[in-house]
C-alpha atoms as a PDB file:
ATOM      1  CA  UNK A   1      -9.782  12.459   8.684  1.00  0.00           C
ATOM      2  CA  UNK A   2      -8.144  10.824   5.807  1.00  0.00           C
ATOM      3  CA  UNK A   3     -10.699  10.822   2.606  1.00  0.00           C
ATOM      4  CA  UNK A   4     -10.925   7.357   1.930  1.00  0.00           C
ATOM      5  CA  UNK A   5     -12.438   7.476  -1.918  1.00  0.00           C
ATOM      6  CA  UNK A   6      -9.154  10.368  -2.396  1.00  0.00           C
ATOM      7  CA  UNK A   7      -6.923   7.208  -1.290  1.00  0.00           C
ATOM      8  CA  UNK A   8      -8.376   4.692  -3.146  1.00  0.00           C
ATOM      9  CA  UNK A   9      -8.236   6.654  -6.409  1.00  0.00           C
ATOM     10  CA  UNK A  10      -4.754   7.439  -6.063  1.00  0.00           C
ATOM     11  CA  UNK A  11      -4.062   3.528  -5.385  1.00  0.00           C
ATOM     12  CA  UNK A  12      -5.727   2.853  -8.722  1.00  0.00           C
ATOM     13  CA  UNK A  13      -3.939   5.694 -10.548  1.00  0.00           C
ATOM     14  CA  UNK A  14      -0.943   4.369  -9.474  1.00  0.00           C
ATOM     15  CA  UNK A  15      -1.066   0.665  -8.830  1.00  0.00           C
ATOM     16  CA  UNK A  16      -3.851  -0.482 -11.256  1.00  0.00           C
ATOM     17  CA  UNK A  17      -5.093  -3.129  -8.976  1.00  0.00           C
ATOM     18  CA  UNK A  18      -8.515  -4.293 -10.772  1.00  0.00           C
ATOM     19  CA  UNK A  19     -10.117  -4.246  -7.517  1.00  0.00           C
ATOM     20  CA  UNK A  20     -13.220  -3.024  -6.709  1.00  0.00           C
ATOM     21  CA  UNK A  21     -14.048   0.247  -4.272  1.00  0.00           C
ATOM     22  CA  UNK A  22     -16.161  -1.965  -1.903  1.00  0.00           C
ATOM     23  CA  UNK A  23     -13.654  -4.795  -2.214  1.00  0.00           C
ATOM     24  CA  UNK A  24     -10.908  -2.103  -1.413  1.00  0.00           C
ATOM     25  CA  UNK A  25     -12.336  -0.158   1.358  1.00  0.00           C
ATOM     26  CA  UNK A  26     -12.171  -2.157   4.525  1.00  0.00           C
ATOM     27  CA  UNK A  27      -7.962  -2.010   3.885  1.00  0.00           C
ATOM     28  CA  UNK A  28      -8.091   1.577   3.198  1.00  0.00           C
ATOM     29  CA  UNK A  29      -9.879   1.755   6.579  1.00  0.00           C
ATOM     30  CA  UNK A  30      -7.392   0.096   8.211  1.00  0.00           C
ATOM     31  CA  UNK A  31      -4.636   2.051   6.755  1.00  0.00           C
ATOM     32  CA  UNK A  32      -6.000   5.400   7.079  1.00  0.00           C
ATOM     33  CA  UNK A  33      -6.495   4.437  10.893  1.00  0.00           C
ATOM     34  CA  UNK A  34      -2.785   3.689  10.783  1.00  0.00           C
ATOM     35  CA  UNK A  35      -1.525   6.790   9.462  1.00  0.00           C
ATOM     36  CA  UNK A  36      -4.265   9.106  11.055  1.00  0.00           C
ATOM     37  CA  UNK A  37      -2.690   7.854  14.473  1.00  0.00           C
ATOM     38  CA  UNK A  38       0.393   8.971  13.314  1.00  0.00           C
ATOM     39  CA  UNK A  39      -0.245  12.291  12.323  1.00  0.00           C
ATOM     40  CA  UNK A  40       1.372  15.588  13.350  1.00  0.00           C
ATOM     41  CA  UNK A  41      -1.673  17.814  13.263  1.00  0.00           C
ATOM     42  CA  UNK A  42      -5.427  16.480  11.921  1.00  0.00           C
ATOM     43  CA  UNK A  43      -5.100  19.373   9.431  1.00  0.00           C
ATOM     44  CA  UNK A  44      -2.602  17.640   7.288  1.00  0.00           C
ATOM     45  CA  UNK A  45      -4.932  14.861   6.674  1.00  0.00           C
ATOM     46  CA  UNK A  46      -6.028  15.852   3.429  1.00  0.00           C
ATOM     47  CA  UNK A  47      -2.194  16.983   1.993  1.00  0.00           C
ATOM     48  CA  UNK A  48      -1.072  15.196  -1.120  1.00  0.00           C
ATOM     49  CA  UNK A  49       1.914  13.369   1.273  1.00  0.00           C
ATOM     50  CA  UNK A  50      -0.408  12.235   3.258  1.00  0.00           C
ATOM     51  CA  UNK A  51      -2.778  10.478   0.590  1.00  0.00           C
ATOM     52  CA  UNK A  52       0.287   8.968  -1.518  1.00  0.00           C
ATOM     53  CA  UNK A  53       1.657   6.959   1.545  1.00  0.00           C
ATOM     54  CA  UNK A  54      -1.672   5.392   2.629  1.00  0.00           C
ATOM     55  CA  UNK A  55      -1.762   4.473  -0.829  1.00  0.00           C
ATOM     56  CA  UNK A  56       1.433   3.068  -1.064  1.00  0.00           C
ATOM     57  CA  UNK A  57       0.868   1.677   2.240  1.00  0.00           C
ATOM     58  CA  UNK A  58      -3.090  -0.095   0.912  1.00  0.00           C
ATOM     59  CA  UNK A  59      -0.671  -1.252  -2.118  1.00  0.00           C
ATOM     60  CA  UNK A  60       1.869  -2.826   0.229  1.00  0.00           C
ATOM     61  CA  UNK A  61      -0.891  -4.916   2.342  1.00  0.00           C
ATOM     62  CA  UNK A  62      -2.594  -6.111  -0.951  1.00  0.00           C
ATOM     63  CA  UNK A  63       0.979  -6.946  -2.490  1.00  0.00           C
ATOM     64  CA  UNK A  64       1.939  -9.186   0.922  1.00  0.00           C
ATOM     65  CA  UNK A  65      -1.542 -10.675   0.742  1.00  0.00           C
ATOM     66  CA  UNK A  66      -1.265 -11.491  -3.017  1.00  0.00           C
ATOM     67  CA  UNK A  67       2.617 -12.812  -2.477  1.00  0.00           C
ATOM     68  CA  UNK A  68       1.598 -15.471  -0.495  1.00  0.00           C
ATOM     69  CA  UNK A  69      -1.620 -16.691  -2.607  1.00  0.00           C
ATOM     70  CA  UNK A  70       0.767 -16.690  -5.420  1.00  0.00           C
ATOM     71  CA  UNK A  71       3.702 -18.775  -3.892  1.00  0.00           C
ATOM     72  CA  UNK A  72       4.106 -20.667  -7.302  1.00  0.00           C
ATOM     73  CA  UNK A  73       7.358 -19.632  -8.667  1.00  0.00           C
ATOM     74  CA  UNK A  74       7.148 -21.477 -12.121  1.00  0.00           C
ATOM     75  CA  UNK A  75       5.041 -24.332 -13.533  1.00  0.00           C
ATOM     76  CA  UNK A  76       5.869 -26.047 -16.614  1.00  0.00           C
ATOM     77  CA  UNK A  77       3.995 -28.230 -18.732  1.00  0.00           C
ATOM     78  CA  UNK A  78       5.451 -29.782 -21.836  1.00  0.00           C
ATOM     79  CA  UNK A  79       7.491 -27.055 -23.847  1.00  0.00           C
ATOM     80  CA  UNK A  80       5.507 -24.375 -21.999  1.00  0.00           C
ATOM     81  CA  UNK A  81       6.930 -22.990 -18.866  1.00  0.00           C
ATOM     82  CA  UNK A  82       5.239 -19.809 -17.110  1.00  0.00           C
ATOM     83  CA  UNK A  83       6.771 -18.064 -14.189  1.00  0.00           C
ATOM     84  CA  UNK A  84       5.933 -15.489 -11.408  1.00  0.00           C
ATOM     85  CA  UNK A  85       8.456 -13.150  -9.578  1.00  0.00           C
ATOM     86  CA  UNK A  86       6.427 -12.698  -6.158  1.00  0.00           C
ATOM     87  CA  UNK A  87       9.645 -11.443  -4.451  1.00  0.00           C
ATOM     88  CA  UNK A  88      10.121  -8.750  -7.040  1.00  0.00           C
ATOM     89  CA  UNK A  89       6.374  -7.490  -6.560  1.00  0.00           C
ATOM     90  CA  UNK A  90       7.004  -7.441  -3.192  1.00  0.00           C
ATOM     91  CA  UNK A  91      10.119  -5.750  -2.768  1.00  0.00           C
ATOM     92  CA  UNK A  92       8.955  -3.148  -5.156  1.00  0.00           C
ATOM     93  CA  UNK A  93       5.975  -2.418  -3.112  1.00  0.00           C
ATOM     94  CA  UNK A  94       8.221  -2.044   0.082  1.00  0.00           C
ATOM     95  CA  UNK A  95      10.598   0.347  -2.090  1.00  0.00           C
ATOM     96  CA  UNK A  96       7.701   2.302  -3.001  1.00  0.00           C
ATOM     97  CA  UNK A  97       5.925   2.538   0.269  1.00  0.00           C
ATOM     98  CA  UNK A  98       9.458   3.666   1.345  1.00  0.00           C
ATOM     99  CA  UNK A  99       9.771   6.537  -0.626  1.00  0.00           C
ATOM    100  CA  UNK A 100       6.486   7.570   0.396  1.00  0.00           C
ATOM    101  CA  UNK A 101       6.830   7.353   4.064  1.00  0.00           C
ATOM    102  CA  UNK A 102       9.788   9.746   3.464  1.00  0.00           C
ATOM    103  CA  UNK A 103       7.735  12.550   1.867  1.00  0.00           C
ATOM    104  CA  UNK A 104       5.205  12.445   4.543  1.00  0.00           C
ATOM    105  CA  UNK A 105       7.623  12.244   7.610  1.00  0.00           C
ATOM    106  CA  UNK A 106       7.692  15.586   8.440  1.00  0.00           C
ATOM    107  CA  UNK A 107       4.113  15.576   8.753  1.00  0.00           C
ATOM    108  CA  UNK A 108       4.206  12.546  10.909  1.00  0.00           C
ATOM    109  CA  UNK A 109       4.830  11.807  14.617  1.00  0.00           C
ATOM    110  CA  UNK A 110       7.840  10.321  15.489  1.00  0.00           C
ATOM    111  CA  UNK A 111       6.995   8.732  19.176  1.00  0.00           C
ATOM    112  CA  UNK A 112       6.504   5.304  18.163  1.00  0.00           C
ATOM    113  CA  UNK A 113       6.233   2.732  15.900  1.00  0.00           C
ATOM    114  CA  UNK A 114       4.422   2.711  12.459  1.00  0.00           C
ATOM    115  CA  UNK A 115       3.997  -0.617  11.444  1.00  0.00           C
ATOM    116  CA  UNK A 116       4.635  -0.615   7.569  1.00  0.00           C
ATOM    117  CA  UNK A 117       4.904  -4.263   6.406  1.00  0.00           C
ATOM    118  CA  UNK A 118       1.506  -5.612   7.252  1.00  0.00           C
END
């Protein structure tokens, strides 16, 4: 089994989220599910691979959830004008979650799908 806390702390190493554990912990569930499903043998469960994509995967499925509240592209008011780049998050968090997945596919199944974007 996946340690949970080990994926969380790498997700705030790495990401810098702000979010709480408790706050944090029913999507690292559902992640870890994900990628436990997938994996080759349960022994690999606690390898480094392993732990960086579920938390580039918890980052992606905060990021998505996050894009949307944010939809807001600019606002201006007066002389002042402040702007978000949602997109860019976003697509950075796919790139990332990427890179991981492609460590820790040997140590993965390949007889399915993995749902990434969530």
């Amino acid at each position: 089994m996946i340690d949970r806390h080990r994926v969380i702390n790498e997700f705030e190493k790495l990401y810098d989220s702000g979010e709480n554990e408790a706050c944090l912990m029913p999507q690292c569930e559902a992640v870890c599910l994900a990628v436990e499903a997938k994996l080759r043998r349960a022994a690999y469960a606690g390898r480094e691979e392993i732990i960086l994509f579920a938390a580039a995967l918890l980052n992606r499925r905060l990021t998505g959830k996050t894009a949307d509240e944010d939809a807001v592209a600019s606002f201006r008011a007066g002389d002042v004008t402040v702007s978000r780049r949602t997109g860019e998050k976003l697509a950075n968090a796919e790139k990332e979650t990427q890179r991981a997945f492609e460590l820790a596919a040997p140590l993965l199944r390949d007889d399915g799908f993995l749902f990434i974007r969530c």
